[in-house]
N, C-alpha and C. Protein backbone atom coordinates (compact mmCIF):
# COMPACT_ATOMS: atom_id res chain seq x y z
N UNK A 1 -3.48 5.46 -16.55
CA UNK A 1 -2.73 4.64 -17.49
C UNK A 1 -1.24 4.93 -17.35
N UNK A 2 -0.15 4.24 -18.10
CA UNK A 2 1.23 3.91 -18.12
C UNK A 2 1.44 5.09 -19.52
N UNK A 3 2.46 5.72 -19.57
CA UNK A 3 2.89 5.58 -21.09
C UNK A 3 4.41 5.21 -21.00
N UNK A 4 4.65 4.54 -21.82
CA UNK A 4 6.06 4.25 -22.27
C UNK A 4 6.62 5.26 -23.13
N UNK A 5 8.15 5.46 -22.27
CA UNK A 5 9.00 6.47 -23.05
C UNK A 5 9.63 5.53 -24.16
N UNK A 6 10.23 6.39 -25.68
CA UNK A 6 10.51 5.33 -26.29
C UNK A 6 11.80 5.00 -26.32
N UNK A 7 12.11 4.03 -25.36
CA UNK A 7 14.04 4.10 -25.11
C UNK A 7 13.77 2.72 -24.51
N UNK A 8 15.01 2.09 -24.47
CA UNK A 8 15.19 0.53 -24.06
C UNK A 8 15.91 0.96 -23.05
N UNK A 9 16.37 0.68 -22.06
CA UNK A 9 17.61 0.78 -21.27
C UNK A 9 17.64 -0.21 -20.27
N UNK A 10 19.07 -0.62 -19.75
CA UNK A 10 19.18 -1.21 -18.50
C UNK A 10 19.61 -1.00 -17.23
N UNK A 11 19.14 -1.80 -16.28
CA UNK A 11 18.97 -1.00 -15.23
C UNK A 11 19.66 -0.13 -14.93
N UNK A 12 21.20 -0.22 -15.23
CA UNK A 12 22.33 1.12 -14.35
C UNK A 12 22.03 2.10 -14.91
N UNK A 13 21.98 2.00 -16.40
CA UNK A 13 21.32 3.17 -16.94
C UNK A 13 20.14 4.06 -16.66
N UNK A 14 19.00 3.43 -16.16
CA UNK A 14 17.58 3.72 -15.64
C UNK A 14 18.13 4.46 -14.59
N UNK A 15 18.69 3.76 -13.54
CA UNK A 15 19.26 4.80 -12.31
C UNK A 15 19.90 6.23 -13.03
N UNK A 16 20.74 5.77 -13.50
CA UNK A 16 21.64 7.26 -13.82
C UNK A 16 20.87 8.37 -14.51
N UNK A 17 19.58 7.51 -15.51
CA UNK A 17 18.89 8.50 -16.23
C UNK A 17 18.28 9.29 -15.16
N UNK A 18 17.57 8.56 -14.47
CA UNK A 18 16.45 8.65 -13.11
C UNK A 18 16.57 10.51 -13.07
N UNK A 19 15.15 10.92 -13.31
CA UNK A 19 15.46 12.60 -12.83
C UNK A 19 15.72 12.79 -11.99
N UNK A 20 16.35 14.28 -10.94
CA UNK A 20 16.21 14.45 -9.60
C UNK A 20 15.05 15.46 -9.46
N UNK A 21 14.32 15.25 -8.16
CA UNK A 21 13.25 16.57 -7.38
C UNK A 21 12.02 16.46 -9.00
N UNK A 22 11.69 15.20 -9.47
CA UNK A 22 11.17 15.66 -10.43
C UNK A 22 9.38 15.31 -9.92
N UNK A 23 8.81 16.16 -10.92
CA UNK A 23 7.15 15.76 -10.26
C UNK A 23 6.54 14.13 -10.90
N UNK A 24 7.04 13.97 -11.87
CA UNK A 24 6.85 12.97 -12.70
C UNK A 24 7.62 11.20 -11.88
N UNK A 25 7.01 10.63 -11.93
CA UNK A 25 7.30 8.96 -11.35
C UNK A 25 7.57 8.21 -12.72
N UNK A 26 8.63 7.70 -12.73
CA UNK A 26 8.71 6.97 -13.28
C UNK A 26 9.62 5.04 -12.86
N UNK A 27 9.02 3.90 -13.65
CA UNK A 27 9.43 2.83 -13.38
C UNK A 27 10.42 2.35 -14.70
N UNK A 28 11.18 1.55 -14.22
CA UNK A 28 11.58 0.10 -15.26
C UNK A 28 11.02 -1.07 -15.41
N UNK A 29 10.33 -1.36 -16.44
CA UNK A 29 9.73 -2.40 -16.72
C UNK A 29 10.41 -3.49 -18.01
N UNK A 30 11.33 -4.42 -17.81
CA UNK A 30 11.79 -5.21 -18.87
C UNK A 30 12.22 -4.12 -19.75
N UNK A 31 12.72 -3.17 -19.31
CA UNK A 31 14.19 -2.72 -20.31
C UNK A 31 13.04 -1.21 -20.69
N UNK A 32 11.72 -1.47 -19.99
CA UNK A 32 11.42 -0.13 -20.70
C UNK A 32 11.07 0.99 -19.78
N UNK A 33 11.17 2.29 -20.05
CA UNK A 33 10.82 3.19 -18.75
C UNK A 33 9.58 3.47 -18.88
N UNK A 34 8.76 3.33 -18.14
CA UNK A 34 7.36 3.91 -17.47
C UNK A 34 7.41 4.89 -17.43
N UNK A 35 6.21 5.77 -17.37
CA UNK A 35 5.61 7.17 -16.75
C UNK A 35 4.56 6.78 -16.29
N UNK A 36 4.50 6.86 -14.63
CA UNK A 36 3.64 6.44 -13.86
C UNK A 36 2.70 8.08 -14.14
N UNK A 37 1.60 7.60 -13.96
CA UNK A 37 0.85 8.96 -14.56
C UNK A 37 0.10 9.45 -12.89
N UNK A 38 0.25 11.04 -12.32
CA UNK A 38 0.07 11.50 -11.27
C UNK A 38 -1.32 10.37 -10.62
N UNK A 39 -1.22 10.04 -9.52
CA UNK A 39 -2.30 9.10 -9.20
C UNK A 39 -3.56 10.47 -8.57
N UNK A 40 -4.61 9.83 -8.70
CA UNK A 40 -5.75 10.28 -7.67
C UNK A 40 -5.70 10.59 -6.34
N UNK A 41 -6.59 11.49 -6.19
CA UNK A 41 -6.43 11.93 -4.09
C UNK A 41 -6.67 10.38 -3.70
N UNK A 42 -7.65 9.75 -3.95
CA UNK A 42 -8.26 8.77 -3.19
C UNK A 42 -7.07 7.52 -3.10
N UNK A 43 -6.39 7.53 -4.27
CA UNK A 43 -5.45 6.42 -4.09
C UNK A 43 -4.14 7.30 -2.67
N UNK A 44 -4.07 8.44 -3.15
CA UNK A 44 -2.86 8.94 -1.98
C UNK A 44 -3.11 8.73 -0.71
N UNK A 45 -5.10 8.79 -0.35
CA UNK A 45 -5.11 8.77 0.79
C UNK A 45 -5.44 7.14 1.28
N UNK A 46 -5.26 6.57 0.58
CA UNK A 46 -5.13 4.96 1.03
C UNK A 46 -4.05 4.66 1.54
N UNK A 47 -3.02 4.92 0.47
CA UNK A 47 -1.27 4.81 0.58
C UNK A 47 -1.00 5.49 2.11
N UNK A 48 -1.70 6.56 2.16
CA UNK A 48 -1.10 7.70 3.33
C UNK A 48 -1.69 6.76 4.90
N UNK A 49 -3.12 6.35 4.75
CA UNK A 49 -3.64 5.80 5.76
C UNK A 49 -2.79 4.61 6.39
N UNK A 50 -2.42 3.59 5.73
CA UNK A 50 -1.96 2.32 5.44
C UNK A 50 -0.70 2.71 6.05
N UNK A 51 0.62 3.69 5.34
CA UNK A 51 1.49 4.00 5.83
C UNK A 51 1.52 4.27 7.32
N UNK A 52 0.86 5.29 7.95
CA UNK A 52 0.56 5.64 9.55
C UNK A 52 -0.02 4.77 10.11
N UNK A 53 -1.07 3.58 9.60
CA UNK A 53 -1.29 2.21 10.32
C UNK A 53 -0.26 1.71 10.83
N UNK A 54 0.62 1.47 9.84
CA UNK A 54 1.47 0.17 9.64
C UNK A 54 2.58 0.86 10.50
N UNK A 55 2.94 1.88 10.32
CA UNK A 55 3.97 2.65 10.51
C UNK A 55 3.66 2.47 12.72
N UNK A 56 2.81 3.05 13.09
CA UNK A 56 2.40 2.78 14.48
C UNK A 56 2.52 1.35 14.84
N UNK A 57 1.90 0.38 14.08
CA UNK A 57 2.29 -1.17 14.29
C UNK A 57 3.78 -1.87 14.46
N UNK A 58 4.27 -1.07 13.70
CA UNK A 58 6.40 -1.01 14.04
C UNK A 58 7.00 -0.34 15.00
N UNK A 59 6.21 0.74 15.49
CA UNK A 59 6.79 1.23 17.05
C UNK A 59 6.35 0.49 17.75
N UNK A 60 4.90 0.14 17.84
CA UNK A 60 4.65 -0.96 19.31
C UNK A 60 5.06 -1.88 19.16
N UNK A 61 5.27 -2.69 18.10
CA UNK A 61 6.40 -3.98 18.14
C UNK A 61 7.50 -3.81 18.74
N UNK A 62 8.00 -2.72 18.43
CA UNK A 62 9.69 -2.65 18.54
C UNK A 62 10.24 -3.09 17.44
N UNK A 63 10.13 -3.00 16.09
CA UNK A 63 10.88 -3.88 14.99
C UNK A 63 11.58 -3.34 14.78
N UNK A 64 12.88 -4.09 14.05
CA UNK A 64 13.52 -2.62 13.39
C UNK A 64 13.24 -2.80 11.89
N UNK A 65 12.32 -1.92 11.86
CA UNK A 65 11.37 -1.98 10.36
C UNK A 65 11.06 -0.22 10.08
N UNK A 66 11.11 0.04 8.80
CA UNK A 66 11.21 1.47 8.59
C UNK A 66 9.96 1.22 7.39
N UNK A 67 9.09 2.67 7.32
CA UNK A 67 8.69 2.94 5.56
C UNK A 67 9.56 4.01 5.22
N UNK A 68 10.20 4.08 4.09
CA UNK A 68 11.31 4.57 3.53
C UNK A 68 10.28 5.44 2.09
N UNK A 69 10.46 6.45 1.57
CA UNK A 69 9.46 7.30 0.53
C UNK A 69 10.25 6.54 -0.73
N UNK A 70 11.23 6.81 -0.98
CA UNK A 70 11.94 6.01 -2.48
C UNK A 70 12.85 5.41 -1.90
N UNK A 71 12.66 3.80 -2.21
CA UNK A 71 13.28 3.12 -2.73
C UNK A 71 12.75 1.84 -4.53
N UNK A 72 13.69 1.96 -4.79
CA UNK A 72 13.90 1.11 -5.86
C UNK A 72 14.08 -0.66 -5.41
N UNK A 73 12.90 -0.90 -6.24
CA UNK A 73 13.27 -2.60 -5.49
C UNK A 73 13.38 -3.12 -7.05
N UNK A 74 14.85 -3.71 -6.75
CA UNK A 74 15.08 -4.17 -8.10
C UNK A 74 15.16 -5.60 -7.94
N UNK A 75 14.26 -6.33 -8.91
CA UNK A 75 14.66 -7.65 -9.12
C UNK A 75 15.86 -8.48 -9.48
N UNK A 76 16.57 -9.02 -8.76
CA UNK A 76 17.84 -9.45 -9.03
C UNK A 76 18.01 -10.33 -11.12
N UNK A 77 19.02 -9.59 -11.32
CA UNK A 77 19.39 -9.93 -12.44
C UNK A 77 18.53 -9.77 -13.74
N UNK A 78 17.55 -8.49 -13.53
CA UNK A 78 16.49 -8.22 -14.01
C UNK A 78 16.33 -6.54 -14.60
N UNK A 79 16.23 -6.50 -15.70
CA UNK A 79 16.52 -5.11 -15.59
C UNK A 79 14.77 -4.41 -15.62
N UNK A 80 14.32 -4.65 -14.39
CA UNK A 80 12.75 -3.86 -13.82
C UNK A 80 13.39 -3.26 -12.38
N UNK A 81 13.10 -1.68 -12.29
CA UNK A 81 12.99 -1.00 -11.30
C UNK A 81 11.75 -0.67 -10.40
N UNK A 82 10.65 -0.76 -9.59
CA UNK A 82 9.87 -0.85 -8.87
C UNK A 82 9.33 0.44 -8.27
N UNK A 83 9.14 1.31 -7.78
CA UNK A 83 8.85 2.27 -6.52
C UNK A 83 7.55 1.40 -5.77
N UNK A 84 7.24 0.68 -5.02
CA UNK A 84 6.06 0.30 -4.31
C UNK A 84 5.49 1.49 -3.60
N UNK A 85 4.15 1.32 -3.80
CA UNK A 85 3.23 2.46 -3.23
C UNK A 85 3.70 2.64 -1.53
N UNK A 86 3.76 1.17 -0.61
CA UNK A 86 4.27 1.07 0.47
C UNK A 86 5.32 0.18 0.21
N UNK A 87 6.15 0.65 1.23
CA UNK A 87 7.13 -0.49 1.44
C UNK A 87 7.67 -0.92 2.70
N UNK A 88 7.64 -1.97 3.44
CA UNK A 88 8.52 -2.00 4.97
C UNK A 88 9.28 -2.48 4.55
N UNK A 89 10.76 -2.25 5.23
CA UNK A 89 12.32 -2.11 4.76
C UNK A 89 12.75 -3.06 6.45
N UNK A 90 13.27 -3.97 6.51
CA UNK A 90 13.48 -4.50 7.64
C UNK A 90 15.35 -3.84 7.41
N UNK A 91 15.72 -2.68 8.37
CA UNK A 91 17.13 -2.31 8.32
C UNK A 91 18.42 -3.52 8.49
N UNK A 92 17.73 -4.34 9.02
CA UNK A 92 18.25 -5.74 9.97
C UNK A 92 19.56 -6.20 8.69
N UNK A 93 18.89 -6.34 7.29
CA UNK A 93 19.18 -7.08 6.16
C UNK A 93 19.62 -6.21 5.26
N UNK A 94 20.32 -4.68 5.48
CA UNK A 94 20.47 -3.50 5.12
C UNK A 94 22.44 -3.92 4.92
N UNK A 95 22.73 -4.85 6.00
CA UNK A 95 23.97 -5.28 5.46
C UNK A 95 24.55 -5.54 4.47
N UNK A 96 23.73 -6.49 4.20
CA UNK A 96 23.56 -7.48 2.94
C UNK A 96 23.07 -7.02 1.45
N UNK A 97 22.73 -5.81 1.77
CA UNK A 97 22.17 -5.33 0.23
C UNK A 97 23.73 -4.28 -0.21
N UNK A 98 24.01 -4.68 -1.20
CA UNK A 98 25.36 -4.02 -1.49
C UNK A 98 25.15 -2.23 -2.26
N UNK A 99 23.57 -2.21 -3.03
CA UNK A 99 23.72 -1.10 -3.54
C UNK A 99 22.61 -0.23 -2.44
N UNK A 100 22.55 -0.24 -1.29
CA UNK A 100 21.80 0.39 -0.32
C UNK A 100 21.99 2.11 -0.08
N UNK A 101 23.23 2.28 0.10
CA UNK A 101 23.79 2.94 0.96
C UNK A 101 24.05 4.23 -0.20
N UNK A 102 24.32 4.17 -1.03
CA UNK A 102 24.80 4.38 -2.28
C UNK A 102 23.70 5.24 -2.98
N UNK A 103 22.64 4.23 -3.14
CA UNK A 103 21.16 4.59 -4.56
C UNK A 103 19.69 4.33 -3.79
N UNK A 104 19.74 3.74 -2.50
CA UNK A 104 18.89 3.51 -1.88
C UNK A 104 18.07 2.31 -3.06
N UNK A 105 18.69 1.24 -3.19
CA UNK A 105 18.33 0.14 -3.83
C UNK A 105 18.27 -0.85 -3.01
N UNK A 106 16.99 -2.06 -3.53
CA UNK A 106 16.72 -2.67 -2.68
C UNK A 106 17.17 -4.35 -3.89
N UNK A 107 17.13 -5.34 -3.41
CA UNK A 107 17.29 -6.39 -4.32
C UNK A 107 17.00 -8.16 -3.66
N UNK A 108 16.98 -8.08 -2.41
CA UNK A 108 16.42 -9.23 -1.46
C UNK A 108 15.89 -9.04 -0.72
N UNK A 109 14.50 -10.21 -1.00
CA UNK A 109 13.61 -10.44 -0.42
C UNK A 109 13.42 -10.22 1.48
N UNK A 110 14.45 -10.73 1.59
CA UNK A 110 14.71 -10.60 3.19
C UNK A 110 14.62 -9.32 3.52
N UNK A 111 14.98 -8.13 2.55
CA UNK A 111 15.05 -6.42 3.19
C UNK A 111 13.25 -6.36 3.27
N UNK A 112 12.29 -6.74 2.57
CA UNK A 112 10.68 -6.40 2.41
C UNK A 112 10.08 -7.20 2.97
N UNK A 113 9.69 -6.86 4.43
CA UNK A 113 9.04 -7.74 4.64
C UNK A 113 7.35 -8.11 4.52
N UNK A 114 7.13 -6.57 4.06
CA UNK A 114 6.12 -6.14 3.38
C UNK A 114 6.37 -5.22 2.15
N UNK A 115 5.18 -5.48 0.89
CA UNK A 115 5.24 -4.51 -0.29
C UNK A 115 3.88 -4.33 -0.07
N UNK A 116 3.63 -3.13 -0.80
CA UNK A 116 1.74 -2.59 -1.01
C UNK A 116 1.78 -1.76 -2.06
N UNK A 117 1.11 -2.55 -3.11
CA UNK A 117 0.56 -1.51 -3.97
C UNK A 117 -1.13 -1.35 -4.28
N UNK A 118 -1.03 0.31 -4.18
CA UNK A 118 -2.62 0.31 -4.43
C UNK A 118 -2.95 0.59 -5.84
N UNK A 119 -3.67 -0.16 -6.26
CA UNK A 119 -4.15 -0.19 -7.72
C UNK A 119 -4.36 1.34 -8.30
N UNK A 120 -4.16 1.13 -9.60
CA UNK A 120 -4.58 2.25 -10.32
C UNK A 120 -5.02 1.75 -12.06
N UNK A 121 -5.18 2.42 -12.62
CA UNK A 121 -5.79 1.95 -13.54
C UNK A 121 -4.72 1.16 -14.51
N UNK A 122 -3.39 1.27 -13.99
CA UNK A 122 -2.60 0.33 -14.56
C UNK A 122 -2.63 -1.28 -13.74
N UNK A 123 -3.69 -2.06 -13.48
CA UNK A 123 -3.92 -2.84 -12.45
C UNK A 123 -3.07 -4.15 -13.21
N UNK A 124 -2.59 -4.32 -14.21
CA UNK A 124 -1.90 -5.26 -14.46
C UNK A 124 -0.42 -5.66 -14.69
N UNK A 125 -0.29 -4.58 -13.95
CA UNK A 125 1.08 -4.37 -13.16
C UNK A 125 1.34 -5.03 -11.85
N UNK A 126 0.47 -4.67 -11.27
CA UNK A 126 0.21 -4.97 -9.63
C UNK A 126 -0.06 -6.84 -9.93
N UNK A 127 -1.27 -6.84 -10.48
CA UNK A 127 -1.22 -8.37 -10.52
C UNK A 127 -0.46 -9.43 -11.10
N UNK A 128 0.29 -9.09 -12.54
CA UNK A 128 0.66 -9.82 -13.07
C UNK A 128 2.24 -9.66 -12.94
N UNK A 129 3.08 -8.49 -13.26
CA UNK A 129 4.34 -8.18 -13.34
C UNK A 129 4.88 -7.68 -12.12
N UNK A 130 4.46 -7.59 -11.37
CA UNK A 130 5.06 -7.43 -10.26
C UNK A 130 4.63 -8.64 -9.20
N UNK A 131 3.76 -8.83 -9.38
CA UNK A 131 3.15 -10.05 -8.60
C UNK A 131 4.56 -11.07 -8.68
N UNK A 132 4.33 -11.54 -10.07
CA UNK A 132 6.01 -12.31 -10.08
C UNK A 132 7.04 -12.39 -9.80
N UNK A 133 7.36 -10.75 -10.04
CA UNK A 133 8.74 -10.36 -9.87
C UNK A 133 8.89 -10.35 -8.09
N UNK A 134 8.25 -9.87 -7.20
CA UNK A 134 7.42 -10.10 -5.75
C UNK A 134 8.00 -11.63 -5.22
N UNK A 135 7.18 -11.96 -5.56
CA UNK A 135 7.33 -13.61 -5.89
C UNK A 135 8.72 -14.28 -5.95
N UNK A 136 8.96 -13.95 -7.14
CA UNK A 136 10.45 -14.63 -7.35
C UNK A 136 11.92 -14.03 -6.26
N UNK A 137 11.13 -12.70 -6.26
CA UNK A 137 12.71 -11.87 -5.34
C UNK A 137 12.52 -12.82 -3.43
N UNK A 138 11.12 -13.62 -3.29
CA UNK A 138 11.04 -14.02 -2.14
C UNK A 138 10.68 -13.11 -0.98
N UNK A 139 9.78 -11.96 -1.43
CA UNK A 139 9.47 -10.84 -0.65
C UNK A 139 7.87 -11.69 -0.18
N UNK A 140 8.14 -11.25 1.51
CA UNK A 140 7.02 -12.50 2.07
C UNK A 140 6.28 -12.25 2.12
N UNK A 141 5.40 -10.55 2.45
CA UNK A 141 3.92 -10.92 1.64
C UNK A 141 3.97 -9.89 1.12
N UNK A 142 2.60 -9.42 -0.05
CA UNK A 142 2.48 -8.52 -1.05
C UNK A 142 0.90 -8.33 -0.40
N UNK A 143 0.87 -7.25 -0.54
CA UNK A 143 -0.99 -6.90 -0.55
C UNK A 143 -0.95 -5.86 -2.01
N UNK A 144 -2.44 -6.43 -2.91
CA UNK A 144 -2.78 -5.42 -3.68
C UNK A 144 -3.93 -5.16 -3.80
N UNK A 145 -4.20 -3.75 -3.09
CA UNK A 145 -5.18 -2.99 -2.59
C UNK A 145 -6.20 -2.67 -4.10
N UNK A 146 -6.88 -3.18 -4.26
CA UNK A 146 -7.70 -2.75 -5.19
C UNK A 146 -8.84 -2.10 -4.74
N UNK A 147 -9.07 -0.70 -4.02
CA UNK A 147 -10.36 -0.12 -3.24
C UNK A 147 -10.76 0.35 -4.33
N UNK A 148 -10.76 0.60 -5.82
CA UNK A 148 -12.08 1.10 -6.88
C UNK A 148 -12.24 0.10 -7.48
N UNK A 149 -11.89 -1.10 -7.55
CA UNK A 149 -12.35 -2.11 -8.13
C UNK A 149 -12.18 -1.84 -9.42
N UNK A 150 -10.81 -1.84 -10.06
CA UNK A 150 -10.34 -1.75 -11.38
C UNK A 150 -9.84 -3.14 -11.71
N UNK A 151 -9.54 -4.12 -11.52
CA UNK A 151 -8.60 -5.21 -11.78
C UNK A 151 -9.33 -5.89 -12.45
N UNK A 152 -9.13 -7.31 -13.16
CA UNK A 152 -9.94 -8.18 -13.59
C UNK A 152 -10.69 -8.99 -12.69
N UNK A 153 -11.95 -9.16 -13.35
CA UNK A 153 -12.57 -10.16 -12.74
C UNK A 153 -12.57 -11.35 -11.82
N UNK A 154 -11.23 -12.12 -12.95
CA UNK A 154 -10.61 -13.44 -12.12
C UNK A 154 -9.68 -12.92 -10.86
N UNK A 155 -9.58 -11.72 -10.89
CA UNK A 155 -8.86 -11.26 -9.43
C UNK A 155 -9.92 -10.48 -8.24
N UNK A 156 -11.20 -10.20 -8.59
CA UNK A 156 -11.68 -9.66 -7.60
C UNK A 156 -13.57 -9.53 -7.81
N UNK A 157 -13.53 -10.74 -8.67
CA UNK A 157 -14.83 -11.22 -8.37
C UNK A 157 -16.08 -10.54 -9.61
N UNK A 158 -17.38 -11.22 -9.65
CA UNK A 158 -17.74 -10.39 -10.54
C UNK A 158 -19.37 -10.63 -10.29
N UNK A 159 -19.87 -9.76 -10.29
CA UNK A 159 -19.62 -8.13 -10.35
C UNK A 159 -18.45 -7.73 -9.06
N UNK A 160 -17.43 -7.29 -10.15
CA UNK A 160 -16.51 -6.02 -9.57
C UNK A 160 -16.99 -5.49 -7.94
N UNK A 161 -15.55 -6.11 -7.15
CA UNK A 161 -16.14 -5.49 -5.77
C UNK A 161 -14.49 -4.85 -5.23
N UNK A 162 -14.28 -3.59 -4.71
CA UNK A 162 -13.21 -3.87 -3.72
C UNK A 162 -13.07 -4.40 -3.32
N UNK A 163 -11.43 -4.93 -3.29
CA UNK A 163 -10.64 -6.32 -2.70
C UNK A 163 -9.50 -6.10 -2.72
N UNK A 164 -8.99 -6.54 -1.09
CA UNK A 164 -7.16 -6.69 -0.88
C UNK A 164 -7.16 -8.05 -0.75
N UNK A 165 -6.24 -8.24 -2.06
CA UNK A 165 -5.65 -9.38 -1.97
C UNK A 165 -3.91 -9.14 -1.18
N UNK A 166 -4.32 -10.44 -0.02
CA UNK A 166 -2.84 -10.40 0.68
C UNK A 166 -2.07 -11.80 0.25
N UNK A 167 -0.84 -11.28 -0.60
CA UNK A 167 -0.10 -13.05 -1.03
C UNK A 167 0.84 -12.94 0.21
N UNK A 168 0.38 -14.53 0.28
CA UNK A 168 1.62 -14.66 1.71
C UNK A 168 3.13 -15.96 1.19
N UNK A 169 3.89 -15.55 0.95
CA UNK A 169 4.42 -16.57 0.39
C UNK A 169 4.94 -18.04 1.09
N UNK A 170 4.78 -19.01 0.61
CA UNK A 170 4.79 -20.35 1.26
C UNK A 170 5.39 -21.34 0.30
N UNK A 171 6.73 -21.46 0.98
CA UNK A 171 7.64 -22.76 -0.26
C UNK A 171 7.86 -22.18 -1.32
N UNK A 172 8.22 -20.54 -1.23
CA UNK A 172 8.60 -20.31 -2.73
C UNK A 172 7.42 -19.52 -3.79
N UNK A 173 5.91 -19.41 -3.14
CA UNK A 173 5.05 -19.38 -4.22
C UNK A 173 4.26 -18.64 -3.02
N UNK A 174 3.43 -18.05 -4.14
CA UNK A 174 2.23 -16.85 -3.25
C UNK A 174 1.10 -17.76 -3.00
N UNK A 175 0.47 -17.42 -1.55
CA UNK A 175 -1.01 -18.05 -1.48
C UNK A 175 -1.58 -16.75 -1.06
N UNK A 176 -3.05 -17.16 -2.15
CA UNK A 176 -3.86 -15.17 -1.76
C UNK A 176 -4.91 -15.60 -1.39
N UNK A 177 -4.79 -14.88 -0.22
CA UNK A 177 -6.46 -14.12 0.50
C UNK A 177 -6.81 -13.26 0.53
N UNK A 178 -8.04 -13.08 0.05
CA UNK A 178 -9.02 -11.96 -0.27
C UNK A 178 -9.80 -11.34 0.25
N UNK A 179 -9.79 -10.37 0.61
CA UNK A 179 -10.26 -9.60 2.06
C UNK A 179 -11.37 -8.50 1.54
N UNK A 180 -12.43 -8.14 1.90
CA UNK A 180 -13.43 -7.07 1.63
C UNK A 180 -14.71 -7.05 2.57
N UNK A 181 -15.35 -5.95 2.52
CA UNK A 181 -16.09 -5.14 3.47
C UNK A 181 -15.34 -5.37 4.54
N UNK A 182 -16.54 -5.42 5.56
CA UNK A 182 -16.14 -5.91 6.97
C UNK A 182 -15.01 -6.37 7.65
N UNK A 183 -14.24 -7.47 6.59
CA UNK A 183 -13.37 -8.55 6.78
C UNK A 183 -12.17 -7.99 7.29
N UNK A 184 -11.49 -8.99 8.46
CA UNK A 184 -10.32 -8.29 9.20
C UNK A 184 -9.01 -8.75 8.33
N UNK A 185 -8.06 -7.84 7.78
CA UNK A 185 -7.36 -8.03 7.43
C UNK A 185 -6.31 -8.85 8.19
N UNK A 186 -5.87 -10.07 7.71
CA UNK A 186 -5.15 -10.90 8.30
C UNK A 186 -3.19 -11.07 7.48
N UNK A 187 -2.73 -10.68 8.42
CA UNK A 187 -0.90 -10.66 8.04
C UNK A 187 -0.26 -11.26 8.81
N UNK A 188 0.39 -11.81 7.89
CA UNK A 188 1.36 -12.78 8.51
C UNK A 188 3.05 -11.92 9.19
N UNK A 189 3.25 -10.85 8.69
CA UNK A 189 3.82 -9.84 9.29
C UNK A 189 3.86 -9.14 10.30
N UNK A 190 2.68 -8.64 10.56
CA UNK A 190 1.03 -7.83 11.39
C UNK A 190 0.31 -8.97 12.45
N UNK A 191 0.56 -9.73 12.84
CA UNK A 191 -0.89 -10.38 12.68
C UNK A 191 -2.13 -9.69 13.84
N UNK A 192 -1.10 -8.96 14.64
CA UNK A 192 -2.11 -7.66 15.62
C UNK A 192 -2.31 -6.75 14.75
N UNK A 193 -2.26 -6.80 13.58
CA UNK A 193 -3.31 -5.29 12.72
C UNK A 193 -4.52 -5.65 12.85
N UNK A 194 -4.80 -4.34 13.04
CA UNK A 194 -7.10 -4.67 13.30
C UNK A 194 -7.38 -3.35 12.22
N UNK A 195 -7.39 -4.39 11.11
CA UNK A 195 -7.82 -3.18 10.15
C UNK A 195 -8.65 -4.10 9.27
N UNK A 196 -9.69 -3.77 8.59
CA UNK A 196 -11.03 -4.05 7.62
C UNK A 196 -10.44 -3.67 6.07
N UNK A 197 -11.28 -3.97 5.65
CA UNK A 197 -11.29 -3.63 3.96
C UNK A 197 -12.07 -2.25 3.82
N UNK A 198 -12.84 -2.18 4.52
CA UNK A 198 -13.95 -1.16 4.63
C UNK A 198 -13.23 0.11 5.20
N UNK A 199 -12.28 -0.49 6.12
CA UNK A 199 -11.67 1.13 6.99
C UNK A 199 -10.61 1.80 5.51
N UNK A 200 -10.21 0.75 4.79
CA UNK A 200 -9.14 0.82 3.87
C UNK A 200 -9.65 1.81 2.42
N UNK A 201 -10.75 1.01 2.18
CA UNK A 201 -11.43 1.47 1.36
C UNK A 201 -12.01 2.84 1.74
N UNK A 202 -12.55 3.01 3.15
CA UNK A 202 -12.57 4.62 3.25
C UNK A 202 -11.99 5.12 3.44
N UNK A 203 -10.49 4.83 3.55
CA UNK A 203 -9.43 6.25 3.67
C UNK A 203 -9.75 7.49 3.12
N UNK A 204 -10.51 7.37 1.79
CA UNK A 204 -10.08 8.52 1.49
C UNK A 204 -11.71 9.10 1.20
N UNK A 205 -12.56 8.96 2.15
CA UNK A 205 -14.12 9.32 1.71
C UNK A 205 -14.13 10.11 3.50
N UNK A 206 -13.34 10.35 4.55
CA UNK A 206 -13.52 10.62 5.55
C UNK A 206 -12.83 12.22 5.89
């Protein structure tokens, strides 16, 4: 679960509050600060798998695409701060972001060319409030890894099954495909990733 600290603040403030070297995660959500609560091994070792996938898929490309450990993806004109579980950072568009260099802040769509978050029992974050905010900043696709099958129903079927949903955005708006067992994960980023739902989902049982 989330708990909310009880303080309003906006974003410059959130930064400046922001602890340093601290063990505790915390987000901005519409003016309020989060306490992301320590996640599970099984979620770390999804995040961790996914990262060294993806991460090998950007050297044999040649991209110039990085995963970066913190950054802040802030929605423009929005006072919500982000940490994505994954993130690819295209450096290319590193020009153009004015508070980069500075706070390691992110704010257009063009810098992500991938986000990943893996569910946790705060799953209506992932789907609903960030999904949007995702969305609106024009970040081109989102995957949300749901491997324990916490989310709602209308997002992953029922009876409850692990499911990555990958939004690919098109004209402005997310289109999602839903990927589980067997099924080859398909990216519009990636599209040579040869990875399953099943390999994803066992990251962390191996």
């Amino acid at each position: 679960m989330t708990l909310a600290l009880p303080r309003l603040v906006n974003f410059e403030e959130f930064v400046e509050w922001l602890p340093e070297n601290s063990a505790v995660r915390y987000e901005l959500h519409n003016r309020n600060i989060i306490e992301i609560v320590q996640p599970v091994g099984e979620h770390e070792e999804v995040k961790g798998f996914l990262t060294i996938e993806i991460s090998f898929e950007i050297k044999r490309l040649g991209f110039p695409y990085s995963i970066p450990n913190q950054v802040i993806v802030r929605p423009p004109e929005k006072d919500s701060g982000y940490f994505p579980d994954v993130l690819v950072l295209n450096r290319a568009n590193l020009v153009n972001e004015t508070l980069w260099k500075k706070q390691s802040i992110l704010s257009l769509g063009a810098s992500i060319p991938l986000a990943i978050e893996v569910v946790s029992t705060n799953w209506r974050d992932d789907y609903y409030l960030k999904y949007a905010d995702y969305e609106e900043m024009g970040i081109p696709e989102y995957w949300i890894v749901d491997y324990a099958a916490l989310g709602g129903r209308s997002f992953i079927g029922n009876p409850k099954q692990p499911t990555i949903s990958v939004c690919n955005l098109v004209d402005g708006e997310y289109q999602i495909f839903k990927f589980r067992d067997n099924e080859r994960i398909v990216s519009q980023t990636f599209p040579d990733l040869n990875l399953t739902g099943n390999q994803i989902f066992g990251a962390g049982l191996v």
